[in-house]
Structure formats: structure tokens, C-alpha cells
PDB file of N, CA and C in Angstrom:
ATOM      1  N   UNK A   1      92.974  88.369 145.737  1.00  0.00           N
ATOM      2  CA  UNK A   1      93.405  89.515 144.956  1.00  0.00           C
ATOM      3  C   UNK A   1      94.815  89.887 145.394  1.00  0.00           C
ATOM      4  N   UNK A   2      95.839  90.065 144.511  1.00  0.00           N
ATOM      5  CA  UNK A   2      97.297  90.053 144.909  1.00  0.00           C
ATOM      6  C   UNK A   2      97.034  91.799 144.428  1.00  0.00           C
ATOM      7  N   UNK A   3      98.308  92.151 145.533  1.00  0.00           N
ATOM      8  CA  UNK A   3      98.522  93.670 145.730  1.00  0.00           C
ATOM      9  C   UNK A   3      98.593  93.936 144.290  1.00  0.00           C
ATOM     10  N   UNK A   4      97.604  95.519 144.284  1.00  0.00           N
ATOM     11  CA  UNK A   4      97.779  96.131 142.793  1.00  0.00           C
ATOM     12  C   UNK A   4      96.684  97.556 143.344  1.00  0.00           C
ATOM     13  N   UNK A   5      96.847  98.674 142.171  1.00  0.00           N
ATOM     14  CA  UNK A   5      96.454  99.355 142.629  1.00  0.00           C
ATOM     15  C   UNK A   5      94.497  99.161 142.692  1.00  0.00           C
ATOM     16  N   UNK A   6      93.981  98.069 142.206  1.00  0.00           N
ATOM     17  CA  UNK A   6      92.800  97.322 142.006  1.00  0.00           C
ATOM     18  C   UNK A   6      92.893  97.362 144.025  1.00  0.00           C
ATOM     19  N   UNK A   7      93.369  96.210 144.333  1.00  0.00           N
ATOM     20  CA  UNK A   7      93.035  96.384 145.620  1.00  0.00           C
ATOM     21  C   UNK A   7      93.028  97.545 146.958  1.00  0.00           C
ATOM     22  N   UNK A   8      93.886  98.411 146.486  1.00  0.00           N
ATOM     23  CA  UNK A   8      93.659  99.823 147.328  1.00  0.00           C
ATOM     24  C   UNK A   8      92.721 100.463 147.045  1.00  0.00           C
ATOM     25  N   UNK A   9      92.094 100.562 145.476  1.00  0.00           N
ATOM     26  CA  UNK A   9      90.591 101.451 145.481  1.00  0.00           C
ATOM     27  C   UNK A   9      90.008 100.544 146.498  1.00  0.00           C
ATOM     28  N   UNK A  10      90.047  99.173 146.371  1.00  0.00           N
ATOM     29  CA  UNK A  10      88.712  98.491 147.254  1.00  0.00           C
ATOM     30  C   UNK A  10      88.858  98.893 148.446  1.00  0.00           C
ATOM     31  N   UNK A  11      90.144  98.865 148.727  1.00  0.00           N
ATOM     32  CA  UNK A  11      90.418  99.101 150.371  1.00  0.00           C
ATOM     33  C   UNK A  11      90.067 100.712 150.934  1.00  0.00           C
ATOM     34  N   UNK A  12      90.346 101.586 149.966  1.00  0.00           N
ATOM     35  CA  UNK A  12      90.243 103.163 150.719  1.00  0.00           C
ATOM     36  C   UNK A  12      89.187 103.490 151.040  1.00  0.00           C
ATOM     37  N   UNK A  13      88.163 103.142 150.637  1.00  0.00           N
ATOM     38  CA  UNK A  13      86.791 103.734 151.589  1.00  0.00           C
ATOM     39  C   UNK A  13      86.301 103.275 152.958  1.00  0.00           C
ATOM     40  N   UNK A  14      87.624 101.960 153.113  1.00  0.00           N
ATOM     41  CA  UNK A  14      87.330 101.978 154.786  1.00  0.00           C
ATOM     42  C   UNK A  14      88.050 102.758 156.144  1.00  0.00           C
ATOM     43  N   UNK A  15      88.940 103.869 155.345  1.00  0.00           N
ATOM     44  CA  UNK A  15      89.911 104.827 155.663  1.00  0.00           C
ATOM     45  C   UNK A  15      88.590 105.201 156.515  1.00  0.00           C
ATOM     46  N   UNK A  16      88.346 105.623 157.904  1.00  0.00           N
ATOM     47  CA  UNK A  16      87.766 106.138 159.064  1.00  0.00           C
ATOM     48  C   UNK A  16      86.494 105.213 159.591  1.00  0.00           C
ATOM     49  N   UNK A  17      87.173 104.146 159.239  1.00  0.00           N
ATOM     50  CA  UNK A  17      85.834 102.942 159.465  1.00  0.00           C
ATOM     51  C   UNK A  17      86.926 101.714 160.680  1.00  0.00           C
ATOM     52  N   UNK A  18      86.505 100.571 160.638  1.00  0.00           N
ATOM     53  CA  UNK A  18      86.897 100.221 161.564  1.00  0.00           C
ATOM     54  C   UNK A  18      87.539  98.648 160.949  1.00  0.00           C
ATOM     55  N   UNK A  19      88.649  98.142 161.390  1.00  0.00           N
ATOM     56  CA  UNK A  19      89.275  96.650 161.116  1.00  0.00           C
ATOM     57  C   UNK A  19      88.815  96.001 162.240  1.00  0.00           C
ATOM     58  N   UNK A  20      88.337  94.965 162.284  1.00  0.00           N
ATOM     59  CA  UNK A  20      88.233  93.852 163.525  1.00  0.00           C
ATOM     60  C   UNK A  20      89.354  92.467 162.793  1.00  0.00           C
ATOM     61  N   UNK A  21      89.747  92.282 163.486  1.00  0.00           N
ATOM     62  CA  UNK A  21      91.147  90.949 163.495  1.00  0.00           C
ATOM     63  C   UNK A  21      90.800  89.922 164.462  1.00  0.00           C
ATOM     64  N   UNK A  22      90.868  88.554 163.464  1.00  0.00           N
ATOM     65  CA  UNK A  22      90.272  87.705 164.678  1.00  0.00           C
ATOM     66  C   UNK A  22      91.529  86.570 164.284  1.00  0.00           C
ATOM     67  N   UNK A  23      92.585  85.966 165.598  1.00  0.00           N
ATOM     68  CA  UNK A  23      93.463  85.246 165.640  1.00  0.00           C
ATOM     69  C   UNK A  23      93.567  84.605 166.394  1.00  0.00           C
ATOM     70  N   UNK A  24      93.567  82.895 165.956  1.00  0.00           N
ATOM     71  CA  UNK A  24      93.751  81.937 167.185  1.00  0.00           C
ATOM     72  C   UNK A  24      94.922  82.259 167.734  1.00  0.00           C
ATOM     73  N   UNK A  25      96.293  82.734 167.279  1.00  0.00           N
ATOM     74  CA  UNK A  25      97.208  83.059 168.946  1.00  0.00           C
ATOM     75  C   UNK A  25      97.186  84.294 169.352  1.00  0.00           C
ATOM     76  N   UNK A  26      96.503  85.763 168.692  1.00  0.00           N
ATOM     77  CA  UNK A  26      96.234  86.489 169.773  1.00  0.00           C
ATOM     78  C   UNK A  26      95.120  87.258 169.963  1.00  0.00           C
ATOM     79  N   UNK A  27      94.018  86.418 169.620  1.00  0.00           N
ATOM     80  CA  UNK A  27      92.842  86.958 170.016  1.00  0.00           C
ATOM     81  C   UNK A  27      91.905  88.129 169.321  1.00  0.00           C
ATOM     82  N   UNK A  28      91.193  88.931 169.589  1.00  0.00           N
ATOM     83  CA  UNK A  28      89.898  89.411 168.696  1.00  0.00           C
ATOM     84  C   UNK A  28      90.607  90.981 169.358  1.00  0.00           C
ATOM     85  N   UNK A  29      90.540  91.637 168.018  1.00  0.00           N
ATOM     86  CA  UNK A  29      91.451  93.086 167.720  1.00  0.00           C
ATOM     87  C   UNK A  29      90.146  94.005 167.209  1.00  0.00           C
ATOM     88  N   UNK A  30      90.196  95.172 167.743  1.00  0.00           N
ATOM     89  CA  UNK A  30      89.142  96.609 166.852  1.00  0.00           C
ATOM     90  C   UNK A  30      90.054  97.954 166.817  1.00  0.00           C
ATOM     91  N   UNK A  31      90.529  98.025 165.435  1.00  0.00           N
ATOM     92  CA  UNK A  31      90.998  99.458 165.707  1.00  0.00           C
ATOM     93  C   UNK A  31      89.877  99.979 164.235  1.00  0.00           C
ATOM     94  N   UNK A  32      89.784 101.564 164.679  1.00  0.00           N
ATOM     95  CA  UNK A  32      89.160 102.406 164.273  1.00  0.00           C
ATOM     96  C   UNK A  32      90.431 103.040 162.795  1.00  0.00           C
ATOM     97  N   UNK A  33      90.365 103.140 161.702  1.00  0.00           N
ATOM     98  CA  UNK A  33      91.392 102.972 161.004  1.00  0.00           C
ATOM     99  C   UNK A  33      91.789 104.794 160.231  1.00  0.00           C
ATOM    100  N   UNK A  34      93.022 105.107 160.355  1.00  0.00           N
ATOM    101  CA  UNK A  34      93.250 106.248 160.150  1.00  0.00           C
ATOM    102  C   UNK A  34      94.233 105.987 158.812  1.00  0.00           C
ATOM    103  N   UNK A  35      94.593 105.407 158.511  1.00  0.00           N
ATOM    104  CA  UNK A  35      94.846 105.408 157.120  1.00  0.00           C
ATOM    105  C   UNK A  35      95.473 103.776 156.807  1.00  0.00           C
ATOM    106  N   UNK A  36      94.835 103.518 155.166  1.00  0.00           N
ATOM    107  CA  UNK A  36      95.504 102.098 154.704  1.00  0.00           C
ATOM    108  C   UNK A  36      96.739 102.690 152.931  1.00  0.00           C
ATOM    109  N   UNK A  37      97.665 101.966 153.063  1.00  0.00           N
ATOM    110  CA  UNK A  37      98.630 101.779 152.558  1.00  0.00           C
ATOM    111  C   UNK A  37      98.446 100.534 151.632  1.00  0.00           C
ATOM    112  N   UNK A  38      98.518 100.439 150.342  1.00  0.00           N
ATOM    113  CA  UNK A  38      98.450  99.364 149.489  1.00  0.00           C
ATOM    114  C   UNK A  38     100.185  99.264 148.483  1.00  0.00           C
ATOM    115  N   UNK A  39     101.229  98.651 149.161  1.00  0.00           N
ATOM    116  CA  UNK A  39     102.599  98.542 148.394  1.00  0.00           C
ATOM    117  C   UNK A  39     102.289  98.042 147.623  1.00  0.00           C
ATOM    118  N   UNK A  40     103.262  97.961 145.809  1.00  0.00           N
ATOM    119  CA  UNK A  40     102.994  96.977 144.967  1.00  0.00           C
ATOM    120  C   UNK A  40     104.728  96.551 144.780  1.00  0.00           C
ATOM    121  N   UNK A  41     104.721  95.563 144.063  1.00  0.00           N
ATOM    122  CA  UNK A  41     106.551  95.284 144.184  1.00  0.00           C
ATOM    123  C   UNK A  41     106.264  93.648 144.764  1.00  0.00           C
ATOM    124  N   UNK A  42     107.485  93.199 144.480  1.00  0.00           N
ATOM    125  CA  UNK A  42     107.980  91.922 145.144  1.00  0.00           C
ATOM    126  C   UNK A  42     107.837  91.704 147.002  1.00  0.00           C
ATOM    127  N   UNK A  43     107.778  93.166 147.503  1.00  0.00           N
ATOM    128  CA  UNK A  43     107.659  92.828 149.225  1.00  0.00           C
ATOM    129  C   UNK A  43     105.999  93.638 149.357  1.00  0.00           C
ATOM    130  N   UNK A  44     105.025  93.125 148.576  1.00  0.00           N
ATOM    131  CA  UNK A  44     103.960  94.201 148.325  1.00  0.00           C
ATOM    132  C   UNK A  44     103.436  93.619 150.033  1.00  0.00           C
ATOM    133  N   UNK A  45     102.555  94.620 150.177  1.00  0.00           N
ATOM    134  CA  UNK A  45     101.932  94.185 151.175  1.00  0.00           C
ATOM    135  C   UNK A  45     100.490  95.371 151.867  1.00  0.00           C
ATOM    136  N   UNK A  46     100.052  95.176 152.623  1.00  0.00           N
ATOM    137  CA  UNK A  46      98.561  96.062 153.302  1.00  0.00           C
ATOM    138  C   UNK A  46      99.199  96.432 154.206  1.00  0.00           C
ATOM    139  N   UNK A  47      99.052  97.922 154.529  1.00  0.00           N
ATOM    140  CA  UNK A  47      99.759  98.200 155.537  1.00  0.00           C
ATOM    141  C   UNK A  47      98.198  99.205 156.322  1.00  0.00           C
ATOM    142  N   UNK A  48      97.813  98.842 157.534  1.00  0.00           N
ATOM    143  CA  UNK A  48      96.629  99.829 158.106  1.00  0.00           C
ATOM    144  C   UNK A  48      97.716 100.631 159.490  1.00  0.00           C
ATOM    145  N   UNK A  49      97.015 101.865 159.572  1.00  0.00           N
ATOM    146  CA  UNK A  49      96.921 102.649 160.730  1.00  0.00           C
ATOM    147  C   UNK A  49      96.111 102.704 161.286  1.00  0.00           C
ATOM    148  N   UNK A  50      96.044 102.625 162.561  1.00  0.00           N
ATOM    149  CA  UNK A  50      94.938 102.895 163.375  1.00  0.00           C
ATOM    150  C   UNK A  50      95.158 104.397 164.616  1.00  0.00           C
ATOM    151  N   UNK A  51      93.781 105.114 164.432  1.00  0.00           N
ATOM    152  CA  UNK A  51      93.780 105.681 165.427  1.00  0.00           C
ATOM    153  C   UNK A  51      93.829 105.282 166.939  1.00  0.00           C
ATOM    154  N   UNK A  52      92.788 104.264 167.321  1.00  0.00           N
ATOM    155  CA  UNK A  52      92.692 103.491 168.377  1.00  0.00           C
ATOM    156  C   UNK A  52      92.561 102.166 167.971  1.00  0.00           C
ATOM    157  N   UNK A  53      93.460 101.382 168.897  1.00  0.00           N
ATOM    158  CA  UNK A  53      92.917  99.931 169.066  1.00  0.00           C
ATOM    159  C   UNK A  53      92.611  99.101 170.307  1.00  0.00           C
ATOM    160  N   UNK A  54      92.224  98.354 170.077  1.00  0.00           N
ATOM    161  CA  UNK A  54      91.217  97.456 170.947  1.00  0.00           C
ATOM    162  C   UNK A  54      91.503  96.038 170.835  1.00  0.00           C
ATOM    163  N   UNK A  55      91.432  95.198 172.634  1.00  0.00           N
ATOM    164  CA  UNK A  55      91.601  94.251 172.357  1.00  0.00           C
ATOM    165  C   UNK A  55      90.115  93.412 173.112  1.00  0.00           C
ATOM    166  N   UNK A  56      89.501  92.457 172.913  1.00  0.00           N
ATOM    167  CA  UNK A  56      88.715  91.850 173.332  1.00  0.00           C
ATOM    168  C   UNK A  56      89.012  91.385 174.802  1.00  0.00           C
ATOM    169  N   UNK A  57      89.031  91.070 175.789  1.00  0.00           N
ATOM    170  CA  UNK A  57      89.277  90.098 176.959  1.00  0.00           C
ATOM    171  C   UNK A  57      88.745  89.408 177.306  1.00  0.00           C
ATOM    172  N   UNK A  58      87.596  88.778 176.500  1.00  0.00           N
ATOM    173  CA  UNK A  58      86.205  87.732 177.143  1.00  0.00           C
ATOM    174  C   UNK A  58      85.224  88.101 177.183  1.00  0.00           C
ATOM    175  N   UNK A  59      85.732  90.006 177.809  1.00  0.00           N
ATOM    176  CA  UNK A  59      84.097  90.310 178.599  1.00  0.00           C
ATOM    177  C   UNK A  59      83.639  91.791 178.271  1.00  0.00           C
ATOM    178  N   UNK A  60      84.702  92.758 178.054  1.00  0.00           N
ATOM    179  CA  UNK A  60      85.229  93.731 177.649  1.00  0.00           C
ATOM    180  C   UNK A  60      86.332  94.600 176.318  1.00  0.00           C
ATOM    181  N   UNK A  61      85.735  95.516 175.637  1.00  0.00           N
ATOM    182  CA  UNK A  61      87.000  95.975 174.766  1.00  0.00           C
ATOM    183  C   UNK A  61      87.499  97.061 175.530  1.00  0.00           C
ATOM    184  N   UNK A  62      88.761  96.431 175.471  1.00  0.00           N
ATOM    185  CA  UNK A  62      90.025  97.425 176.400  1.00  0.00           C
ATOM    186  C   UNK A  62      91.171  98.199 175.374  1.00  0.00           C
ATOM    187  N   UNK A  63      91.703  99.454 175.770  1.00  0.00           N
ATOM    188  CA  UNK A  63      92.670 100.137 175.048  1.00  0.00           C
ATOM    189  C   UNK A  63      93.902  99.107 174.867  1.00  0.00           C
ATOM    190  N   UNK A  64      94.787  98.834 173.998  1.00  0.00           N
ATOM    191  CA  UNK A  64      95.579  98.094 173.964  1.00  0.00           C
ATOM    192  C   UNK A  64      96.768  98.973 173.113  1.00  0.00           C
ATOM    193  N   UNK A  65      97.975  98.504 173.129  1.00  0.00           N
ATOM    194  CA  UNK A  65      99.014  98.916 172.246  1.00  0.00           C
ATOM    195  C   UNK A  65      98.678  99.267 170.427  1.00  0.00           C
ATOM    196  N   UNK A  66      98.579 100.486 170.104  1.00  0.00           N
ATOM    197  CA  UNK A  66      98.044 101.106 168.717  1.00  0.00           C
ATOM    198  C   UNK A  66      99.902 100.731 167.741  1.00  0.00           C
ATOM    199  N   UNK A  67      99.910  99.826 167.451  1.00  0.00           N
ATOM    200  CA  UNK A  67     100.867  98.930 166.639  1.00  0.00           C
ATOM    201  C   UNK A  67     100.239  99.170 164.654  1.00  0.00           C
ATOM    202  N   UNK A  68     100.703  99.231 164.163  1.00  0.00           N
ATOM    203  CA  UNK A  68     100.324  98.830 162.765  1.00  0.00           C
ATOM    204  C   UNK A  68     100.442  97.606 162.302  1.00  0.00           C
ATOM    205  N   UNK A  69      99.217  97.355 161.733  1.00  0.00           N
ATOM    206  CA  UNK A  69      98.998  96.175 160.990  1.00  0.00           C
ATOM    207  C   UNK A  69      99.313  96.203 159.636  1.00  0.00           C
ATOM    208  N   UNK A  70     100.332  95.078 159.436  1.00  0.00           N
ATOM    209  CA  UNK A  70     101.391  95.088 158.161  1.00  0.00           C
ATOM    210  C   UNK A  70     100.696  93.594 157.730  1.00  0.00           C
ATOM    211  N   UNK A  71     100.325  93.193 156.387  1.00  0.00           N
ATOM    212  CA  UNK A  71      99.950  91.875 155.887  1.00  0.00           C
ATOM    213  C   UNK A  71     100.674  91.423 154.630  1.00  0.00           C
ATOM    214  N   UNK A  72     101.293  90.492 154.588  1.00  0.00           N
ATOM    215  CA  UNK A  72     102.159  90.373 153.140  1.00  0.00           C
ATOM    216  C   UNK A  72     101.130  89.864 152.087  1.00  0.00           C
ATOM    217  N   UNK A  73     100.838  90.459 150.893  1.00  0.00           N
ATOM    218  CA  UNK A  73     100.022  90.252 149.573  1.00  0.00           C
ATOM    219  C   UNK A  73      99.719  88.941 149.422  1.00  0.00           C
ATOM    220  N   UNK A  74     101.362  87.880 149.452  1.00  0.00           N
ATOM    221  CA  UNK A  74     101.278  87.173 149.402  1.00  0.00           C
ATOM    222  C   UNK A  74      99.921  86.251 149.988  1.00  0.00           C
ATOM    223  N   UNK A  75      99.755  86.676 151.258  1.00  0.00           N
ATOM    224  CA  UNK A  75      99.196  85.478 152.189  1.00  0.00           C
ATOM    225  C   UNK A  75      97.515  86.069 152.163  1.00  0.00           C
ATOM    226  N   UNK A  76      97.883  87.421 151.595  1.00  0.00           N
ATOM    227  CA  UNK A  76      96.120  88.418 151.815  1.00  0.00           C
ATOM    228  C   UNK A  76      95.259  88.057 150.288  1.00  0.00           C
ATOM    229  N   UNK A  77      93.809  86.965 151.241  1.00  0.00           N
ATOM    230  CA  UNK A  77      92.554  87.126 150.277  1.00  0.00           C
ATOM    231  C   UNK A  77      91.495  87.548 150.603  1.00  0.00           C
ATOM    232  N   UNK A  78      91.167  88.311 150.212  1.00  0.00           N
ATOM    233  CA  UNK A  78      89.550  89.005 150.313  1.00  0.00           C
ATOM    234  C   UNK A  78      88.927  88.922 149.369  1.00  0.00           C
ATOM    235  N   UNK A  79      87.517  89.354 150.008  1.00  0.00           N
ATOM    236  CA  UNK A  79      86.294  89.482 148.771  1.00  0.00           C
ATOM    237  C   UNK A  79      85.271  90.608 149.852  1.00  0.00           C
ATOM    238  N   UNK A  80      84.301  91.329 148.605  1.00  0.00           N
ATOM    239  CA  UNK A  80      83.707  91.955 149.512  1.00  0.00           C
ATOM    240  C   UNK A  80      82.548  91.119 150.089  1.00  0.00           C
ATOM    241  N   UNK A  81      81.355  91.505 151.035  1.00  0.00           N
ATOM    242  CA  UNK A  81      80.642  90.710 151.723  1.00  0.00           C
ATOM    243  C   UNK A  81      79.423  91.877 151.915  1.00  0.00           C
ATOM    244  N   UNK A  82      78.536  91.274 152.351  1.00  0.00           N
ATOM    245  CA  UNK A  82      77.053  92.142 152.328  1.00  0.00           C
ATOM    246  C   UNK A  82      77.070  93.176 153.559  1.00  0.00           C
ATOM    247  N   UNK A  83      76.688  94.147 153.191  1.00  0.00           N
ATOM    248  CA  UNK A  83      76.804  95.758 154.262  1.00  0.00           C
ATOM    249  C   UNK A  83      77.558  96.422 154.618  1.00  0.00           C
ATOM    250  N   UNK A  84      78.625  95.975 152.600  1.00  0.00           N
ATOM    251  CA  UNK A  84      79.481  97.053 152.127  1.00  0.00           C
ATOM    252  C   UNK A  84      80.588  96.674 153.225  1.00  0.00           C
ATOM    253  N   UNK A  85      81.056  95.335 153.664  1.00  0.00           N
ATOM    254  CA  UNK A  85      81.851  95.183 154.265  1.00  0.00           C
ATOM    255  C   UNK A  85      83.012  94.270 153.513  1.00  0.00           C
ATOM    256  N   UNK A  86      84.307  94.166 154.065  1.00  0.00           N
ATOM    257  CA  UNK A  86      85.292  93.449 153.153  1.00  0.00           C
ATOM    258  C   UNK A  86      86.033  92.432 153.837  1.00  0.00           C
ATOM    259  N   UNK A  87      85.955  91.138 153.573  1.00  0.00           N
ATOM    260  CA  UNK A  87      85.955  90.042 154.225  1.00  0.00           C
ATOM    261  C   UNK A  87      87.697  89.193 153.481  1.00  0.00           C
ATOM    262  N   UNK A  88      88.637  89.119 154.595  1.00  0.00           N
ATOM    263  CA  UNK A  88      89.628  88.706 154.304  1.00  0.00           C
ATOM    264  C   UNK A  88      90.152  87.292 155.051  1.00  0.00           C
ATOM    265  N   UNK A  89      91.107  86.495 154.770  1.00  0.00           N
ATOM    266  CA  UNK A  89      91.711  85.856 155.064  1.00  0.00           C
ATOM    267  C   UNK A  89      93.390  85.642 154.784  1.00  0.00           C
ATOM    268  N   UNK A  90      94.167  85.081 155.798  1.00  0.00           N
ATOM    269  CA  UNK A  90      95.486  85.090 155.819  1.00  0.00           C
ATOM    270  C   UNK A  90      95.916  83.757 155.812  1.00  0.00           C
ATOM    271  N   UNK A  91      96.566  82.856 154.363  1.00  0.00           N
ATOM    272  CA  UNK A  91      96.954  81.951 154.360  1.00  0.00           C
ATOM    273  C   UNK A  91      97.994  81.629 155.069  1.00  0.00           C
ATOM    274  N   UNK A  92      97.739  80.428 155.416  1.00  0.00           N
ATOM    275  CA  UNK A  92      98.660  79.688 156.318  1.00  0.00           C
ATOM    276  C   UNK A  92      98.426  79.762 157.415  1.00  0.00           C
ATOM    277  N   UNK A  93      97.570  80.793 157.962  1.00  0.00           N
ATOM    278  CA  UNK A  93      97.408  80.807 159.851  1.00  0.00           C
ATOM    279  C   UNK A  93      95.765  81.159 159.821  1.00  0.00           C
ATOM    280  N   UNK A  94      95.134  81.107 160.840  1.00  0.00           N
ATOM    281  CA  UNK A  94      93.778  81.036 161.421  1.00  0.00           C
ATOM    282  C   UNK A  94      93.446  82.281 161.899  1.00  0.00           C
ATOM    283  N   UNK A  95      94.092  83.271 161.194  1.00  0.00           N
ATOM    284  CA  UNK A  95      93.931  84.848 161.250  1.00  0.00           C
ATOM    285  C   UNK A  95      92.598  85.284 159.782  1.00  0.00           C
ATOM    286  N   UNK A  96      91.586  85.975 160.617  1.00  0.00           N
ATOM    287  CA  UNK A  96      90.655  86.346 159.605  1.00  0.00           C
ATOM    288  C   UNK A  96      90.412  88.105 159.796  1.00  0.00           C
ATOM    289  N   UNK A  97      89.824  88.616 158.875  1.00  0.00           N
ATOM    290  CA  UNK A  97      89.705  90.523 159.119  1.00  0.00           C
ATOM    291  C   UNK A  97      88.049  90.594 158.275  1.00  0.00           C
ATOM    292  N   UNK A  98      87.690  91.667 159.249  1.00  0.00           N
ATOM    293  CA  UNK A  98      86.577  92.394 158.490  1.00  0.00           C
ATOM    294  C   UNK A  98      86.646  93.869 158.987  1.00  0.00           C
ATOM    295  N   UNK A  99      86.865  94.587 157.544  1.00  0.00           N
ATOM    296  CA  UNK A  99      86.714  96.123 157.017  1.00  0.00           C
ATOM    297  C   UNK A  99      84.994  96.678 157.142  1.00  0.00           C
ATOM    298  N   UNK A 100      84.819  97.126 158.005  1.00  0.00           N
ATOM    299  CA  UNK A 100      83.889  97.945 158.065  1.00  0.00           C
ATOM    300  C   UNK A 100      83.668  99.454 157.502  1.00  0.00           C
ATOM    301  N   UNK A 101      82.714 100.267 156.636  1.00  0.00           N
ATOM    302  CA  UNK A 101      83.083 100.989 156.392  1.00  0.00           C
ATOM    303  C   UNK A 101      82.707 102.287 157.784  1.00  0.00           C
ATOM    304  N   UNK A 102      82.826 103.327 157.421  1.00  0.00           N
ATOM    305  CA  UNK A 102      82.341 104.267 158.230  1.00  0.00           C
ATOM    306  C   UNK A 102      81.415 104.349 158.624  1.00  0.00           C
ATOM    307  N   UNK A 103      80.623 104.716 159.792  1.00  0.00           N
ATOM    308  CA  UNK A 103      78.935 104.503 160.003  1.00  0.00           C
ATOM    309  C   UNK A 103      78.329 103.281 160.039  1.00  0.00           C
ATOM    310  N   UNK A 104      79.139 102.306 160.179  1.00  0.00           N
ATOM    311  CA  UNK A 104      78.343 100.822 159.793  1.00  0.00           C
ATOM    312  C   UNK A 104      77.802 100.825 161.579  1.00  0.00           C
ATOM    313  N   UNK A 105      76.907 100.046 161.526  1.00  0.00           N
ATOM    314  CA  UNK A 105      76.763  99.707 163.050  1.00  0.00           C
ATOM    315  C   UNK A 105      76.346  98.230 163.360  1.00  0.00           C
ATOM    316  N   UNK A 106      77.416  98.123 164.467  1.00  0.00           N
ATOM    317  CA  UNK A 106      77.282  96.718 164.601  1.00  0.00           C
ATOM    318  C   UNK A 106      75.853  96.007 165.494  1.00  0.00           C
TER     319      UNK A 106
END
């Protein structure tokens, strides 16, 4: 689904729910999400806030640097997935996301 205002309805109900980011070069990400941004235009792109984020270490989730996650349209595909969750991928690299909504429990 290329940026449009179609993909921000899908995306806003995970506004106080949680992103997990999983990347072969930097590893398994949880931030708790305080607001998402859907640009449309030629530089469209997903833009999330997070209240807190989290990084995996093997053994533990630890506080880590609260950075925003910026995704260019271009490279962002999703679909939704069962328990109201939203299942993405980032072409060209081995970066994957799942949108949890609020209250979900893992």
C-alpha cells in the first residue's frame, strides 16, 4: 500500500499501542507509540513517535535512545494480520515491523 490517506486510517489506531522492529543490522526494537504521521507527496513516507523505546540484548529489554522511526512509502508494505495486528515489510533490506494495537498482550 503506497502512502495515501487509505494508509494512515489503517495506521492510527495503533497510536498508544506498541511497534516492534526486527533488523538484521540492528537488532529487535519495542517502542510504545505516541503518535504516527502518514506524508503523501513525492518524499511520502511513515513517520512513528515513540514514547519509550526498547532494545532487545539476547536476554533482556533495555531503555535505549527514543529516535523516530521515519520509513520511505516507497520501500513500506503491509497488510493487516490476525489480533488486529499490522504486519509490514521494508524492501530491499531484512527489516520487518509489527503494529500492535493498544491492550494487545503478548
Amino acid at each position: 500500500m503506497a502512502c495515501s490517506s487509505d494508509l494512515n486510517a489503517v495506521l492510527q489506531p495503533f497510536v498508544s499501542g506498541v511497534l516492534e522492529i526486527q533488523s538484521e543490522d540492528s537488532g529487535l526494537f519495542r517502542g510504545t507509540i505516541r503518535s504516527i504521521t502518514v506524508t503523501e507527496g513525492e518524499n511520502s513516507a511513515v513517520i512513528v513517535l515513540f514514547s519509550e523505546m526498547k532494545i532487545h540484548n539476547g536476554k533482556d529489554w533495555v531503555e535505549t535512545e527514543n529516535a523516530p522511526y521515519v520509513v520511505s512509502c516507497i520501500l513500506f508494505s503491509g497488510n493487516e494480520i490476525s489480533g488486529g495486528r499490522y504486519f509490514y515489510r521494508i524492501a530491499f533490506s531484512n527489516e520487518v515491523g509489527t503494529f500492535f494495537p493498544p491492550g494487545y498482550d503478548k
